[in-house]
C-alpha atoms as a PDB file:
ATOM      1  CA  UNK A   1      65.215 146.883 170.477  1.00  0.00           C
ATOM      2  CA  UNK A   2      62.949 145.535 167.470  1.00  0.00           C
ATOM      3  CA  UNK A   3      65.654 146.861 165.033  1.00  0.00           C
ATOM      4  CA  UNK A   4      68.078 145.021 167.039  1.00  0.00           C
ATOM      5  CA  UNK A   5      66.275 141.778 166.732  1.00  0.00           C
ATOM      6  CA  UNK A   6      65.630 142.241 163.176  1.00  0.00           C
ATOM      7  CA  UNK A   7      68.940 142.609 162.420  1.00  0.00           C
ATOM      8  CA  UNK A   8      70.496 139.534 164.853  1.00  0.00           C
ATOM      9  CA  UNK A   9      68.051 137.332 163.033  1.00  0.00           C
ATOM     10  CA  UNK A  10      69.310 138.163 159.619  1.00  0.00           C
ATOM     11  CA  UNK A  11      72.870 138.421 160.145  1.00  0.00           C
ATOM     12  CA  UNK A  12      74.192 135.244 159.544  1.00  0.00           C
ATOM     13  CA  UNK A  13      73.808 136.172 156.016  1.00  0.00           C
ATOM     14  CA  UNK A  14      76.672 138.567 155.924  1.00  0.00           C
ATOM     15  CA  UNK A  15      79.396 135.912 156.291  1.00  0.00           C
ATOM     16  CA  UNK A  16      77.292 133.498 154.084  1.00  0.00           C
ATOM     17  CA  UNK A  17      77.472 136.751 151.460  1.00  0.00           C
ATOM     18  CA  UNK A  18      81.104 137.170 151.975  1.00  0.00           C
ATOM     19  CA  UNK A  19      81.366 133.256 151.485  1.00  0.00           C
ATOM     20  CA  UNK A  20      80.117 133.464 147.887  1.00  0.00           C
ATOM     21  CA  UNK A  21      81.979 136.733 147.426  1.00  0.00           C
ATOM     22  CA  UNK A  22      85.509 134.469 148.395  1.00  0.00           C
ATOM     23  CA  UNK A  23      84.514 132.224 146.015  1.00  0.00           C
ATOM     24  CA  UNK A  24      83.500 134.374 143.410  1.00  0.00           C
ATOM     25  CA  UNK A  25      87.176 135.971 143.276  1.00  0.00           C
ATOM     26  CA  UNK A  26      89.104 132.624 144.176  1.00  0.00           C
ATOM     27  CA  UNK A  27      87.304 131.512 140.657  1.00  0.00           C
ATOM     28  CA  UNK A  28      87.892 134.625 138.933  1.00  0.00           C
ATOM     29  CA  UNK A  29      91.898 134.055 140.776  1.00  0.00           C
ATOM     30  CA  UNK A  30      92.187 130.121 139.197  1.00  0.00           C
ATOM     31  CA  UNK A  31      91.254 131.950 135.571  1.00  0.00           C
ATOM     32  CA  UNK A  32      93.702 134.180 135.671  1.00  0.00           C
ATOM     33  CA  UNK A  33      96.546 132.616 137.238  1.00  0.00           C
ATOM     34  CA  UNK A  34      95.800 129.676 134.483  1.00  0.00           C
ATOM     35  CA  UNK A  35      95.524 132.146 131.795  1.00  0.00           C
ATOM     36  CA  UNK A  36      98.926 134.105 132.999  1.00  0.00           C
ATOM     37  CA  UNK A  37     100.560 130.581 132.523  1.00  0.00           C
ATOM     38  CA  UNK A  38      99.612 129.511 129.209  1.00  0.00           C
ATOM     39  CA  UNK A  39     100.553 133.165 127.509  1.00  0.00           C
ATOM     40  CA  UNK A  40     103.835 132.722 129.196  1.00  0.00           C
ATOM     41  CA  UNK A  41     104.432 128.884 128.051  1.00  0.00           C
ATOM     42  CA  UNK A  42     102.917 130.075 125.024  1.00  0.00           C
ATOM     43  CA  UNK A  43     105.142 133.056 124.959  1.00  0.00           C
ATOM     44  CA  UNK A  44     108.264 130.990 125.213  1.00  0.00           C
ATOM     45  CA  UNK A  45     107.098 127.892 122.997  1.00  0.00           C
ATOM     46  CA  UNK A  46     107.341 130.372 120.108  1.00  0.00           C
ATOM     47  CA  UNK A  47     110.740 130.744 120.645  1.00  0.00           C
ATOM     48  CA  UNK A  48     111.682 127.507 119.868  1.00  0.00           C
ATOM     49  CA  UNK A  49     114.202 126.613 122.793  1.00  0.00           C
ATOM     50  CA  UNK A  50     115.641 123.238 123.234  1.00  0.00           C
ATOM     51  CA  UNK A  51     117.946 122.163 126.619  1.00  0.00           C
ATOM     52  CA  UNK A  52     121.386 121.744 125.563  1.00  0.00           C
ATOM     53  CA  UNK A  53     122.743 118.444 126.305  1.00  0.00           C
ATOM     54  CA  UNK A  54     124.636 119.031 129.042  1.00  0.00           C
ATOM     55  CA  UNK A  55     121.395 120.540 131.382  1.00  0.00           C
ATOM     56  CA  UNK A  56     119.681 118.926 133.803  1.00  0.00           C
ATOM     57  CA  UNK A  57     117.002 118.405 131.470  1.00  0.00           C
ATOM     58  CA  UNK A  58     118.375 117.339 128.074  1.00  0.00           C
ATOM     59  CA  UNK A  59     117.160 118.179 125.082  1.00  0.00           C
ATOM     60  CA  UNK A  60     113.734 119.212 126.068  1.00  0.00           C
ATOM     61  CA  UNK A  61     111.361 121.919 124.397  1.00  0.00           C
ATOM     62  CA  UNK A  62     111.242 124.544 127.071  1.00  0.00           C
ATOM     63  CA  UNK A  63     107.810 125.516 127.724  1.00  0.00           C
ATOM     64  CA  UNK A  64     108.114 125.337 131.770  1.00  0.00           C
ATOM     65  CA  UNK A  65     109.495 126.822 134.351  1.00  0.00           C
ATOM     66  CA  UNK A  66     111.978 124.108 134.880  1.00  0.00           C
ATOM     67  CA  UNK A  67     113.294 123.667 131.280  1.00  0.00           C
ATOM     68  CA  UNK A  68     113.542 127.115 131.169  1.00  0.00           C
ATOM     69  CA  UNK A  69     115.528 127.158 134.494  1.00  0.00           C
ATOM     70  CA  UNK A  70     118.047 124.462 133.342  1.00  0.00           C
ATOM     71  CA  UNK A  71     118.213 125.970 130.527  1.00  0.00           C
ATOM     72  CA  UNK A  72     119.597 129.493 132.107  1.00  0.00           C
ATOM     73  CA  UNK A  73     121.606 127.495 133.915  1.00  0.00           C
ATOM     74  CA  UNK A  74     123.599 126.089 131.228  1.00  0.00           C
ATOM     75  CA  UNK A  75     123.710 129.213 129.584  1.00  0.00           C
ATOM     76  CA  UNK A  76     125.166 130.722 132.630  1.00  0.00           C
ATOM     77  CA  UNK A  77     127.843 127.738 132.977  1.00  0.00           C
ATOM     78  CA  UNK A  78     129.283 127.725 129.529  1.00  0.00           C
ATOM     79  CA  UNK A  79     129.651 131.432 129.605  1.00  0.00           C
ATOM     80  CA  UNK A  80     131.425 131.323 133.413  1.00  0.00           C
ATOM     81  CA  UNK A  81     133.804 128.922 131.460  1.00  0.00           C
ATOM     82  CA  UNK A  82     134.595 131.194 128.575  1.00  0.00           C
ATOM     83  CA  UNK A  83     135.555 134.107 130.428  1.00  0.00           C
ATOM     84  CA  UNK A  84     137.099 132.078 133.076  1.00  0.00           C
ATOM     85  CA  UNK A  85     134.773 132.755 136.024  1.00  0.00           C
ATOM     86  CA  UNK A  86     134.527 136.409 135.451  1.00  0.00           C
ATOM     87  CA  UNK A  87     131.084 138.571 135.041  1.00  0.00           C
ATOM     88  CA  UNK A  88     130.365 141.760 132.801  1.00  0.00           C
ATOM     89  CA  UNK A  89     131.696 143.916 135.083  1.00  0.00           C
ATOM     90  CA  UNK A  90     134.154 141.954 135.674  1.00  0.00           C
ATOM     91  CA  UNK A  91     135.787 141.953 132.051  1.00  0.00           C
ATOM     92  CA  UNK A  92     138.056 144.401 130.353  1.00  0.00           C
ATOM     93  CA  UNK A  93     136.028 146.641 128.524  1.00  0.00           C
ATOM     94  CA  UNK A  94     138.621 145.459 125.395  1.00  0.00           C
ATOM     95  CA  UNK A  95     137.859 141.768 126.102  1.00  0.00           C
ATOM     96  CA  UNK A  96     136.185 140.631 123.064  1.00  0.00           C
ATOM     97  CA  UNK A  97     134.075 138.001 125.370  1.00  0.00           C
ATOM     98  CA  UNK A  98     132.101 140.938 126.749  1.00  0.00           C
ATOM     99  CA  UNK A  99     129.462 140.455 123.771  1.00  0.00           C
ATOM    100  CA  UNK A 100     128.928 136.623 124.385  1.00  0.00           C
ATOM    101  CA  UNK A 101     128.447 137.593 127.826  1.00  0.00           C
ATOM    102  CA  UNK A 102     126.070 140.223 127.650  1.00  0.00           C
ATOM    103  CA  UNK A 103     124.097 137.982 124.924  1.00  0.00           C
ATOM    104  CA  UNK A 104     123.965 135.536 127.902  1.00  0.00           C
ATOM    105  CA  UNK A 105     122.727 137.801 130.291  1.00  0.00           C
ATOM    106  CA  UNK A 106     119.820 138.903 127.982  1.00  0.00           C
ATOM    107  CA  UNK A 107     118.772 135.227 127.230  1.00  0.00           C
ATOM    108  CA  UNK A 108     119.377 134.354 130.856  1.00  0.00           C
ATOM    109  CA  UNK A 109     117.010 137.225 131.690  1.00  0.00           C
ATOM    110  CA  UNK A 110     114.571 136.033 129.538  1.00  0.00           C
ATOM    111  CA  UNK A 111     114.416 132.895 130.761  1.00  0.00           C
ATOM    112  CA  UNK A 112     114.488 133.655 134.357  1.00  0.00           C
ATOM    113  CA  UNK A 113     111.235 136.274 133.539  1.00  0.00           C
ATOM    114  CA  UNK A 114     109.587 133.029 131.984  1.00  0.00           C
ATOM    115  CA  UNK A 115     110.290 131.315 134.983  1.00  0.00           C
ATOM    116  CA  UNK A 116     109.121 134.028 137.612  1.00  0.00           C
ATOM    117  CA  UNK A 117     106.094 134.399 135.254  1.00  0.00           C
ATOM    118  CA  UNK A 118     105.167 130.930 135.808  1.00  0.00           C
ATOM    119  CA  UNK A 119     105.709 130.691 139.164  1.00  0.00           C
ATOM    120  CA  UNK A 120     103.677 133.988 139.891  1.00  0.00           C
ATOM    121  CA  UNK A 121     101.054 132.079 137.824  1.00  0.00           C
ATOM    122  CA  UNK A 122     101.268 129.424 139.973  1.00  0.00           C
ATOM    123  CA  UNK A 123     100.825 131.210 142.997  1.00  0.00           C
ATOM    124  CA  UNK A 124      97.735 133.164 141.874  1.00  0.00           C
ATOM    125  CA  UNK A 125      95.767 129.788 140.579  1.00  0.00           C
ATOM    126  CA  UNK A 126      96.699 128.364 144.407  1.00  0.00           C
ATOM    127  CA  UNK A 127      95.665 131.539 146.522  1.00  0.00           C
ATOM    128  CA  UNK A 128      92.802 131.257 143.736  1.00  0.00           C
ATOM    129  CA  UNK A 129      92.199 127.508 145.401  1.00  0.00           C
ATOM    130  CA  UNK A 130      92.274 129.054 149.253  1.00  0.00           C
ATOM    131  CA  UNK A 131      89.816 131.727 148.560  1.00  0.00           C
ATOM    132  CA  UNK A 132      87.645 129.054 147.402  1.00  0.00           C
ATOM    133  CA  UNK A 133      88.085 126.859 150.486  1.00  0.00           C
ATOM    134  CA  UNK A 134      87.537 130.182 152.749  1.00  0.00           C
ATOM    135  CA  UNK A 135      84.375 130.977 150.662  1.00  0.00           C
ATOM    136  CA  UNK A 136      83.221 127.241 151.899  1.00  0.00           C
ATOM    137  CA  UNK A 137      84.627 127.548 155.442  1.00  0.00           C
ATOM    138  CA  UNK A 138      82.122 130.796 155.781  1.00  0.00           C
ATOM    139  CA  UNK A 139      79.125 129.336 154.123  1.00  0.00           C
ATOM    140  CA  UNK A 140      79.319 125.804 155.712  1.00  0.00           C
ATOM    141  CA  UNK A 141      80.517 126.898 159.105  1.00  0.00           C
ATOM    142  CA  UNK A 142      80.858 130.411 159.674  1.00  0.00           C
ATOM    143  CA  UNK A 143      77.154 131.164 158.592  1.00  0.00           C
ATOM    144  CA  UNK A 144      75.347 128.543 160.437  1.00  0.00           C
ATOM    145  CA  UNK A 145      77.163 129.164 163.397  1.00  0.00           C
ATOM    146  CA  UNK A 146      76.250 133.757 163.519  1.00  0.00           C
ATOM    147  CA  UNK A 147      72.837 132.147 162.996  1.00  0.00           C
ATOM    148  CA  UNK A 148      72.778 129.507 165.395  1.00  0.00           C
ATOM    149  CA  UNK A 149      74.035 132.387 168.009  1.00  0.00           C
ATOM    150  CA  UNK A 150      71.485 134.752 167.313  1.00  0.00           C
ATOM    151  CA  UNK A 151      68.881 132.561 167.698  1.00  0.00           C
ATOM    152  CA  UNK A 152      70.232 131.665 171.295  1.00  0.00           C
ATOM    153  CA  UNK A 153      70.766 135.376 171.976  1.00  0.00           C
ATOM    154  CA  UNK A 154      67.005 135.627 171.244  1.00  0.00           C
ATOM    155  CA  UNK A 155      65.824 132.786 173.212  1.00  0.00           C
ATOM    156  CA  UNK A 156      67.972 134.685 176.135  1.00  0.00           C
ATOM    157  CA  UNK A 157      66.852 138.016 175.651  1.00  0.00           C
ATOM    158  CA  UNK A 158      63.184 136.452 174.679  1.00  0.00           C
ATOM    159  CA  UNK A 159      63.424 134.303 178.267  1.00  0.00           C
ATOM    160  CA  UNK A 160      64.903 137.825 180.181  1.00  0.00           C
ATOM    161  CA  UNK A 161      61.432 139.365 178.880  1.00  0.00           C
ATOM    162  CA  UNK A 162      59.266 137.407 179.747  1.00  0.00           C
ATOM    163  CA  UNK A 163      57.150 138.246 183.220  1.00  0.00           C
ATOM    164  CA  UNK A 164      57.604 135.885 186.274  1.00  0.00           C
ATOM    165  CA  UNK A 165      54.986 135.761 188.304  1.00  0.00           C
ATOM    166  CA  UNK A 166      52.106 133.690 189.118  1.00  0.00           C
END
């Protein structure tokens, strides 16, 4: 029964513990997902990509995920148009377009990695910013509240104790 007590009285800390540990790896999350981004944008700076023109984002140094999308897209467009609406597969293996196509499809690629990478990015820097806001959540209400309930549960099994007579 004494361990018992022992232990209600100092278990509040456990979510208060688990509180910093959230926070400790939503932190650790932001870095990361922030340091994911700028190699990619870095990554595809270097490369030296302007939007054509005729994107939905003219004439723009890609070094996002949306310049890079537009980007693909346009790519994707003027090829469709060459080979008349018709894919890789979709060629004659003696069509001459098939190497203009499957140049497209590599830069394509490469764009479309550049934007998954900084979307993935994105998504690790904002489950980054929940782990953080569950770290609080158990420190500020979480914690108080196991300790607050302990204490109660020892007042109760403190008042069940207690003799009654006169």
């Amino acid at each position: 029964m004494r361990l018992l007590n022992a232990a209600r009285h100092w278990f509040w800390l456990a979510p208060a513990i688990l509180g910093i540990v959230f926070i400790a790896g939503g932190v650790y999350m932001i870095l990361q997902g922030q340091d994911a981004h700028d190699e990619v944008r870095d990554a595809i700076y270097r490369e030296n990509i302007t939007t054509s023109e005729d994107s939905s984002i003219p004439n723009q140094r890609v070094d996002d995920a949306d310049t890079a999308e537009a980007q693909a897209d346009v790519i994707e467009g003027h090829v469709l148009e060459i080979t008349g609406g018709k894919t890789y597969a979709e060629l004659d293996r003696e069509d001459p377009n098939r190497a203009v196509v499957l140049n497209s499809v590599s830069l394509r690629t490469a764009l479309n990695i550049a934007v998954m990478g900084f979307k993935v990015s994105d998504l690790v820097t904002g489950m980054g910013v929940f782990m953080i806001v569950i770290g609080i959540t158990h420190i500020l209400f979480l914690a108080p509240s196991v300790y607050w309930a302990a204490e109660v549960a020892s007042e109760y099994s403190t008042g069940r104790n207690r003799p009654t007579g006169a």
